[in-house]
N, C-alpha and C. Protein backbone atom coordinates (compact mmCIF):
# COMPACT_ATOMS: atom_id res chain seq x y z
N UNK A 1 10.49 -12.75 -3.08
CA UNK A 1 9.27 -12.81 -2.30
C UNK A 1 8.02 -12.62 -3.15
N UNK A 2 8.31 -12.19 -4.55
CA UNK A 2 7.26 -11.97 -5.61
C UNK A 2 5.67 -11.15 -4.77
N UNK A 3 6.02 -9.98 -4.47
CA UNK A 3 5.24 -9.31 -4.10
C UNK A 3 4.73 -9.45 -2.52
N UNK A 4 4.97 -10.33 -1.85
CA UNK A 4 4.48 -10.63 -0.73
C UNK A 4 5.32 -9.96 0.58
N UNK A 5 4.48 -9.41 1.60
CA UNK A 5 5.36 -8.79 2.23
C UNK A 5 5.87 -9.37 3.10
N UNK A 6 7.56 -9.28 3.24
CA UNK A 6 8.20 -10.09 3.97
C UNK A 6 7.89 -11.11 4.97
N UNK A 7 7.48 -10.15 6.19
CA UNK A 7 6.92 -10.57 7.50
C UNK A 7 5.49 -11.80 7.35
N UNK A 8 4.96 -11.75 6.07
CA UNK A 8 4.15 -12.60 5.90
C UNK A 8 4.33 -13.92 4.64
N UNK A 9 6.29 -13.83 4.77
CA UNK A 9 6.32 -14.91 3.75
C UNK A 9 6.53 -16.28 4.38
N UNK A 10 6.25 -17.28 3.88
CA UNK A 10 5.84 -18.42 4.36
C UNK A 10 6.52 -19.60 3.35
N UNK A 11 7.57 -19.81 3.14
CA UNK A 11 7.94 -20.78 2.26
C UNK A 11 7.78 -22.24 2.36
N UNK A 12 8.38 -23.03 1.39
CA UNK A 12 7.90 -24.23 1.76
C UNK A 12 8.90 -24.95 2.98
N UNK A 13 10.38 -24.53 2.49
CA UNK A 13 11.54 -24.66 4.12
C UNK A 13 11.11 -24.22 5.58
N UNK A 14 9.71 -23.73 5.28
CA UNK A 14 9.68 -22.86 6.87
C UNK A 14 8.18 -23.95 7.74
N UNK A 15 8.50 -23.73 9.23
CA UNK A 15 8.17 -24.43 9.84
C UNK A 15 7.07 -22.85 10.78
N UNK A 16 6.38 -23.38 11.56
CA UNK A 16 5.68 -22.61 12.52
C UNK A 16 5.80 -22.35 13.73
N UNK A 17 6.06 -21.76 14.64
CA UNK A 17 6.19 -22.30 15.80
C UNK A 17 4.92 -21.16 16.81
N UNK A 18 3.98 -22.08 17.52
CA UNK A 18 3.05 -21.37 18.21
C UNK A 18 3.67 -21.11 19.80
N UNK A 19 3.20 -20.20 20.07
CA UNK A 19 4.15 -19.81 21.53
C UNK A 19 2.49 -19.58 22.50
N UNK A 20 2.07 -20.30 23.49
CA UNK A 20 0.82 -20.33 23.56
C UNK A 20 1.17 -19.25 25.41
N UNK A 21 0.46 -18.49 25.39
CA UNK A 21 1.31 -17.55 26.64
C UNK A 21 1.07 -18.44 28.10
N UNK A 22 2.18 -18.24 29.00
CA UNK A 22 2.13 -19.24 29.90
C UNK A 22 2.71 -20.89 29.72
N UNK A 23 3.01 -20.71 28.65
CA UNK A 23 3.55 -22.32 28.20
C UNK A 23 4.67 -22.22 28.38
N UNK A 24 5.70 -23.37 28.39
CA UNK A 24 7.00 -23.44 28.49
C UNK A 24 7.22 -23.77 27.11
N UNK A 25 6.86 -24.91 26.19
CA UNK A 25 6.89 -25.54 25.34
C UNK A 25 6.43 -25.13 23.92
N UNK A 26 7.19 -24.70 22.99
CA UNK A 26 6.24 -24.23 21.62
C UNK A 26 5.64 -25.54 20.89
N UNK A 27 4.57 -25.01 20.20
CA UNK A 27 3.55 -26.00 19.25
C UNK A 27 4.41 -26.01 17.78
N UNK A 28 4.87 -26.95 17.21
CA UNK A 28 6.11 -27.14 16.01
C UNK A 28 5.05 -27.31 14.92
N UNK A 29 4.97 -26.46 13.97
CA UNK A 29 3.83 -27.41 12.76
C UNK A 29 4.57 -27.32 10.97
N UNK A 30 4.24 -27.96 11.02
CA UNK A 30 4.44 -27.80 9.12
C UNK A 30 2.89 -27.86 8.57
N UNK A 31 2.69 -26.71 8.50
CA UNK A 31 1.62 -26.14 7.80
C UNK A 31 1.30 -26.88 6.38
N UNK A 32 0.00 -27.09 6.16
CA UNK A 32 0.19 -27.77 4.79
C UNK A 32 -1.24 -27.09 3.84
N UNK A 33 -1.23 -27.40 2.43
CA UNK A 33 -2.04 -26.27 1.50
C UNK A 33 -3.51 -27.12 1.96
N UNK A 34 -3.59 -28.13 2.63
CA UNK A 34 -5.04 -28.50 3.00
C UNK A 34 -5.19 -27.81 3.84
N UNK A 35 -6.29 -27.58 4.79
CA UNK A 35 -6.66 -26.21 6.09
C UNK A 35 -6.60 -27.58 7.27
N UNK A 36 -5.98 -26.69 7.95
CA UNK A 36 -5.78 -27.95 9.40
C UNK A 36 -6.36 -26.81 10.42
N UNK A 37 -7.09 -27.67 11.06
CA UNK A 37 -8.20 -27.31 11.99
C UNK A 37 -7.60 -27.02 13.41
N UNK A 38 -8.28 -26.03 13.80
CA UNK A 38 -6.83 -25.25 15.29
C UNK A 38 -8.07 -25.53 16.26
N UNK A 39 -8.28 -26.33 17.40
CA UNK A 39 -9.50 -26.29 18.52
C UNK A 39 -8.97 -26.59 19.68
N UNK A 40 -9.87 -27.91 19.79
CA UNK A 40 -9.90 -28.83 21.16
C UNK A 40 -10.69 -29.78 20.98
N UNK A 41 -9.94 -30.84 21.54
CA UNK A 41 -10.31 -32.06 21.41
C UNK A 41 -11.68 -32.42 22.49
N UNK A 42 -12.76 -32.43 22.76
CA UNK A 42 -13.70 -32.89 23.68
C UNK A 42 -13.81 -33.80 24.04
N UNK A 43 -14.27 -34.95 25.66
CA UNK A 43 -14.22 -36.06 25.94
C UNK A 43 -15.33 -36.53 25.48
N UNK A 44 -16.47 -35.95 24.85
CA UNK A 44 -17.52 -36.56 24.42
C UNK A 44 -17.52 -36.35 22.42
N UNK A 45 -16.14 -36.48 22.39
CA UNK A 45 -16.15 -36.38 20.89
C UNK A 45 -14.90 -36.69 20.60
N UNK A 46 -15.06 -37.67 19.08
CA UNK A 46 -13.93 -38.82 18.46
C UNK A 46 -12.97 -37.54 17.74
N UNK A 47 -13.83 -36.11 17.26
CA UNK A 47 -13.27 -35.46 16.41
C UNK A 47 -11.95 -34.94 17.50
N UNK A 48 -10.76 -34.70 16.26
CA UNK A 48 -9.41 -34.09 17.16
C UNK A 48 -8.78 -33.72 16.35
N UNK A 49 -9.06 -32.19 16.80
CA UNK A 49 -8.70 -30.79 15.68
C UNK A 49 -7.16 -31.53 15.12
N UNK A 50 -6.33 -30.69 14.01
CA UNK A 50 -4.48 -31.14 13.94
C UNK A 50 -3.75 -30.73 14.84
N UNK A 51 -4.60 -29.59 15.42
CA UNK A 51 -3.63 -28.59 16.57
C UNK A 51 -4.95 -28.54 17.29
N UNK A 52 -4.12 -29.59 18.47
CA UNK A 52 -5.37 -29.38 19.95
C UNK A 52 -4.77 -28.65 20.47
N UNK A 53 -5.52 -27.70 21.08
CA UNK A 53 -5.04 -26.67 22.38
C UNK A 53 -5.66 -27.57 23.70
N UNK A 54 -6.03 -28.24 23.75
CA UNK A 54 -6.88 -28.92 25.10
C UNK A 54 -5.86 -28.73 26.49
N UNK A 55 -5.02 -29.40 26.23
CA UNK A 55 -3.70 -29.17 27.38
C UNK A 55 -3.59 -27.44 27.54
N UNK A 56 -3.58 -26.89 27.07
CA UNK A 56 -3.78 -25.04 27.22
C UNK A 56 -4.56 -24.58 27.96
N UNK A 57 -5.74 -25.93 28.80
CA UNK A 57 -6.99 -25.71 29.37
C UNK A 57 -7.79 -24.71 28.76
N UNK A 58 -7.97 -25.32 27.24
CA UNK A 58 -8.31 -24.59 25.99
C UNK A 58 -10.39 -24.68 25.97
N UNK A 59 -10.36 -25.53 26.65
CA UNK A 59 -12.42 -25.32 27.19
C UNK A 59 -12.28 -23.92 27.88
N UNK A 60 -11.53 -23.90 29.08
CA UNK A 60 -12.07 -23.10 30.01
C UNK A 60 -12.12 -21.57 29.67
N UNK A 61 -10.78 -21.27 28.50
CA UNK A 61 -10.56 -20.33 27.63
C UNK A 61 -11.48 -19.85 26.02
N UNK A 62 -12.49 -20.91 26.61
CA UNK A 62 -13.23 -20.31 25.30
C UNK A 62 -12.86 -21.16 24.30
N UNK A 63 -11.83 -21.02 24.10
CA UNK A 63 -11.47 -22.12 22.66
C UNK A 63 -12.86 -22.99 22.11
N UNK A 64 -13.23 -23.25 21.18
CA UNK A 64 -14.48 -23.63 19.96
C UNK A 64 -13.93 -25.13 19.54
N UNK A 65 -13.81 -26.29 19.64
CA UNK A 65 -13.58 -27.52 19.02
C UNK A 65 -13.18 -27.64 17.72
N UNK A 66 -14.31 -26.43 16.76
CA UNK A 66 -13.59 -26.45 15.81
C UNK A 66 -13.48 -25.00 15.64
N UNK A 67 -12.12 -23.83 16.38
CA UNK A 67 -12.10 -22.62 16.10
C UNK A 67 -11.64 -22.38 15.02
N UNK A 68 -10.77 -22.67 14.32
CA UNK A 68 -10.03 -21.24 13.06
C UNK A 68 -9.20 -22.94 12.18
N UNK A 69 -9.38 -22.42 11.31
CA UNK A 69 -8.47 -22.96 10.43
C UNK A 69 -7.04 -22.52 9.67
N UNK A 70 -6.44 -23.35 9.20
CA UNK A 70 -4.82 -22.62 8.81
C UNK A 70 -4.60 -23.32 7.77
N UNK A 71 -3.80 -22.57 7.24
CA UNK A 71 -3.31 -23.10 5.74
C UNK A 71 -2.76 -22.33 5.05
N UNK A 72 -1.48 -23.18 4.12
CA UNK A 72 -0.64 -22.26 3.32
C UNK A 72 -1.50 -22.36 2.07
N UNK A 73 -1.19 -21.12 0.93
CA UNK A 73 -1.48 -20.05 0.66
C UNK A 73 -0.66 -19.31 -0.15
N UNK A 74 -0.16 -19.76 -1.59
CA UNK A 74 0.44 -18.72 -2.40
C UNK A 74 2.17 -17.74 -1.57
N UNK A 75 2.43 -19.24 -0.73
CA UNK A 75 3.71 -18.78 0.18
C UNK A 75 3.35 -17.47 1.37
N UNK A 76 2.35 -17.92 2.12
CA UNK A 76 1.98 -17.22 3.24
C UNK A 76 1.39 -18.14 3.58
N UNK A 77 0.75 -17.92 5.08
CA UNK A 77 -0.18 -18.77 5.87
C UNK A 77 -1.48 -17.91 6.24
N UNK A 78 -2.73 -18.61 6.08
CA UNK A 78 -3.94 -18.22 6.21
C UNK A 78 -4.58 -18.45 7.35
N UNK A 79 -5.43 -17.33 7.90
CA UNK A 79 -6.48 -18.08 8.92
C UNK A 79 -7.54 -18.27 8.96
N UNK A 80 -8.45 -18.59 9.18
CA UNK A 80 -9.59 -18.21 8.74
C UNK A 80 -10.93 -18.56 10.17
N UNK A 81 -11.69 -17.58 10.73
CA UNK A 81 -12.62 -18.15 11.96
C UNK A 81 -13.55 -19.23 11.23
N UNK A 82 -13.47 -20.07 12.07
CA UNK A 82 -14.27 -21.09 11.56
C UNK A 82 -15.38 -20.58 11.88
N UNK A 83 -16.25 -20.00 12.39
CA UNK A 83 -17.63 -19.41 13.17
C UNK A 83 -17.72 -19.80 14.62
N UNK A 84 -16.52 -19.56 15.09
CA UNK A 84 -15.98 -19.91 16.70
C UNK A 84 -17.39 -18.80 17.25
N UNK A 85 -17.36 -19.40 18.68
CA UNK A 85 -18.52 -18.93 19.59
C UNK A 85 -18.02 -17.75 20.35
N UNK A 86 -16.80 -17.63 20.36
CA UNK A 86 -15.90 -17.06 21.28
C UNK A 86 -15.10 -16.28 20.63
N UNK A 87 -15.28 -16.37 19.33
CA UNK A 87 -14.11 -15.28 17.73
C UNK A 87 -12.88 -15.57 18.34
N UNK A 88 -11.97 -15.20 17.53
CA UNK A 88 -10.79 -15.31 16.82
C UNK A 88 -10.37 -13.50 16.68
N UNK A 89 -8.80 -13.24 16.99
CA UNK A 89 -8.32 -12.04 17.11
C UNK A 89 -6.79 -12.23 16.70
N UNK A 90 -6.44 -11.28 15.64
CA UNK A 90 -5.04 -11.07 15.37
C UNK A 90 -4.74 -10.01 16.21
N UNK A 91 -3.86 -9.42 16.04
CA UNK A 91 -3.26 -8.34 16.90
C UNK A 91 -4.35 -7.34 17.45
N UNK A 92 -5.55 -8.13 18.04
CA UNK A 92 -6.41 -7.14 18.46
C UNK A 92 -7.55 -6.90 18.07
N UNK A 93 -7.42 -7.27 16.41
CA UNK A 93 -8.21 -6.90 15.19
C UNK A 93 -9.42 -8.35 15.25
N UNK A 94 -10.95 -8.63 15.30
CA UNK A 94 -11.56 -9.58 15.03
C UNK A 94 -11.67 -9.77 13.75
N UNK A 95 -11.59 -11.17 13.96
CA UNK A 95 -12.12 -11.82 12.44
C UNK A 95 -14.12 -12.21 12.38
N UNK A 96 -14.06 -11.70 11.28
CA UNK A 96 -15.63 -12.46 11.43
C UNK A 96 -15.77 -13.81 10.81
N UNK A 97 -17.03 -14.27 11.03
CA UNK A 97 -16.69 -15.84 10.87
C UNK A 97 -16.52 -15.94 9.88
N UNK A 98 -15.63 -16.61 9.50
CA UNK A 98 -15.11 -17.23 7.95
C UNK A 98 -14.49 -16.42 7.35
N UNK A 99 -14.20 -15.52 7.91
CA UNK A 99 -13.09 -14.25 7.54
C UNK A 99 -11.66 -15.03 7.55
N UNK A 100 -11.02 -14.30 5.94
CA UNK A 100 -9.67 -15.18 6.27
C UNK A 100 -8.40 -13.99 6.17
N UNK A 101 -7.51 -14.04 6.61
CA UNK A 101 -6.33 -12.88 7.01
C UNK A 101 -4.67 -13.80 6.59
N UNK A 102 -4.11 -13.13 6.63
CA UNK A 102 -2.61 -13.40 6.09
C UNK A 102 -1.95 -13.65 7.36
N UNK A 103 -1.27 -13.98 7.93
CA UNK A 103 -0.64 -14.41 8.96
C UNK A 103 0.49 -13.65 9.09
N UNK A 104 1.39 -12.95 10.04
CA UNK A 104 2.44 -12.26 9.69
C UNK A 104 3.58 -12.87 10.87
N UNK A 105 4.86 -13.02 10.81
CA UNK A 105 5.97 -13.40 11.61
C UNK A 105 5.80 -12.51 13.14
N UNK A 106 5.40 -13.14 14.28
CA UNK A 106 5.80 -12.57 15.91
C UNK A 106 3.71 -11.57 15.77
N UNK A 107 2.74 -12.49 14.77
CA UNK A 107 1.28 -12.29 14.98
C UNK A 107 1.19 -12.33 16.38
N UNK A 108 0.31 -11.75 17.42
CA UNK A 108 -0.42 -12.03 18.43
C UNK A 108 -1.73 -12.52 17.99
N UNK A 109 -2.03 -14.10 18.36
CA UNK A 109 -3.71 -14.42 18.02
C UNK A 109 -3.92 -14.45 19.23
N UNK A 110 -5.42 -14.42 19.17
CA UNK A 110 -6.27 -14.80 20.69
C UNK A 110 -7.62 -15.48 20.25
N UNK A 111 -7.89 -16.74 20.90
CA UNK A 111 -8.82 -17.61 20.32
C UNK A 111 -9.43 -18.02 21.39
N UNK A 112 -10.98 -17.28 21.54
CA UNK A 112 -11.50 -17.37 22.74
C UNK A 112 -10.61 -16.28 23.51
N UNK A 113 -10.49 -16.41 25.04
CA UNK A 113 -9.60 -15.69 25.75
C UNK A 113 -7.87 -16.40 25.40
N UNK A 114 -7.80 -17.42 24.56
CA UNK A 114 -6.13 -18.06 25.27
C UNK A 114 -5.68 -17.44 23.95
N UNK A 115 -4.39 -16.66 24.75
CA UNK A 115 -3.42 -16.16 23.72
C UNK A 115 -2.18 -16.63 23.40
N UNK A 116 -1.69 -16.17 22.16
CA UNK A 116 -0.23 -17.04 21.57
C UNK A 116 0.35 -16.28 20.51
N UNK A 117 1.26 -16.39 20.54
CA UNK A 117 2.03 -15.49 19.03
C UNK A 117 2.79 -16.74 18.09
N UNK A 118 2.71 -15.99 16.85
CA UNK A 118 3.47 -17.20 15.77
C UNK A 118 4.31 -16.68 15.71
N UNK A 119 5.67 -17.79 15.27
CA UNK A 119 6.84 -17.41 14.61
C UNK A 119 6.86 -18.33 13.41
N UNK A 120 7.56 -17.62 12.45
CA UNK A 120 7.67 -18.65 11.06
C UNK A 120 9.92 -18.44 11.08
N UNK A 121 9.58 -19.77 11.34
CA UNK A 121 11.08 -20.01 10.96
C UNK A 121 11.82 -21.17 9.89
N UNK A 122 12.73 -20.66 9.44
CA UNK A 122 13.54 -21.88 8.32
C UNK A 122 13.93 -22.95 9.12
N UNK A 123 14.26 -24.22 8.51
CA UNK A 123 14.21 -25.30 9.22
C UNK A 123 15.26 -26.17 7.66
């Protein structure tokens, strides 16, 4: 794990899985070392984050179009608030804007009001 603590290791075999609360369905991602943009897609806009929450009824929750960004990271995953209107929360804890944090296995985020936990699993 070369220093990294477990719960926040992130290899290249491992996949993401977002658990968005109230959903039936998890969000599947392969995270990649470019930053992929976490929002909502708007009807008066072409832009469309990598990970739309829109179906999450991700407006009405606050969610930011362009809230937080993600990205692997020296075998972890990063987040970072994009300067969301509505902030960005790990287990409780705010990020300030452009603040970036380590991601850890069974995280609680909350973006805007809509909440979700990550899992990092092998694949």
């Amino acid at each position: 794990f070369d220093g990294v603590d477990p719960d926040a290791y992130f290899g290249d075999d491992m996949v993401l899985y977002i658990q968005v609360r109230g959903a039936r369905q998890m969000i599947r991602i392969h995270p990649r070392a470019e930053e992929m943009v976490i929002g909502r897609q708007a009807d008066d806009s072409a832009m469309v984050p990598d990970i739309d929450l829109a179906a999450f009824d991700a407006e009405n929750m606050g969610v930011s179009r362009l809230h937080a960004g993600l990205k692997r990271q020296d075998n972890t995953l990063v987040l970072t608030d994009m300067g969301s209107l509505n902030k960005t929360h790990i287990n409780g804890q705010r990020l300030h804007a452009h603040e970036v944090r380590v991601l850890h296995d069974g995280d609680e985020l909350r973006l805007g009001r809509l909440q979700m936990r990550v899992y990092f699993r092998l694949e």
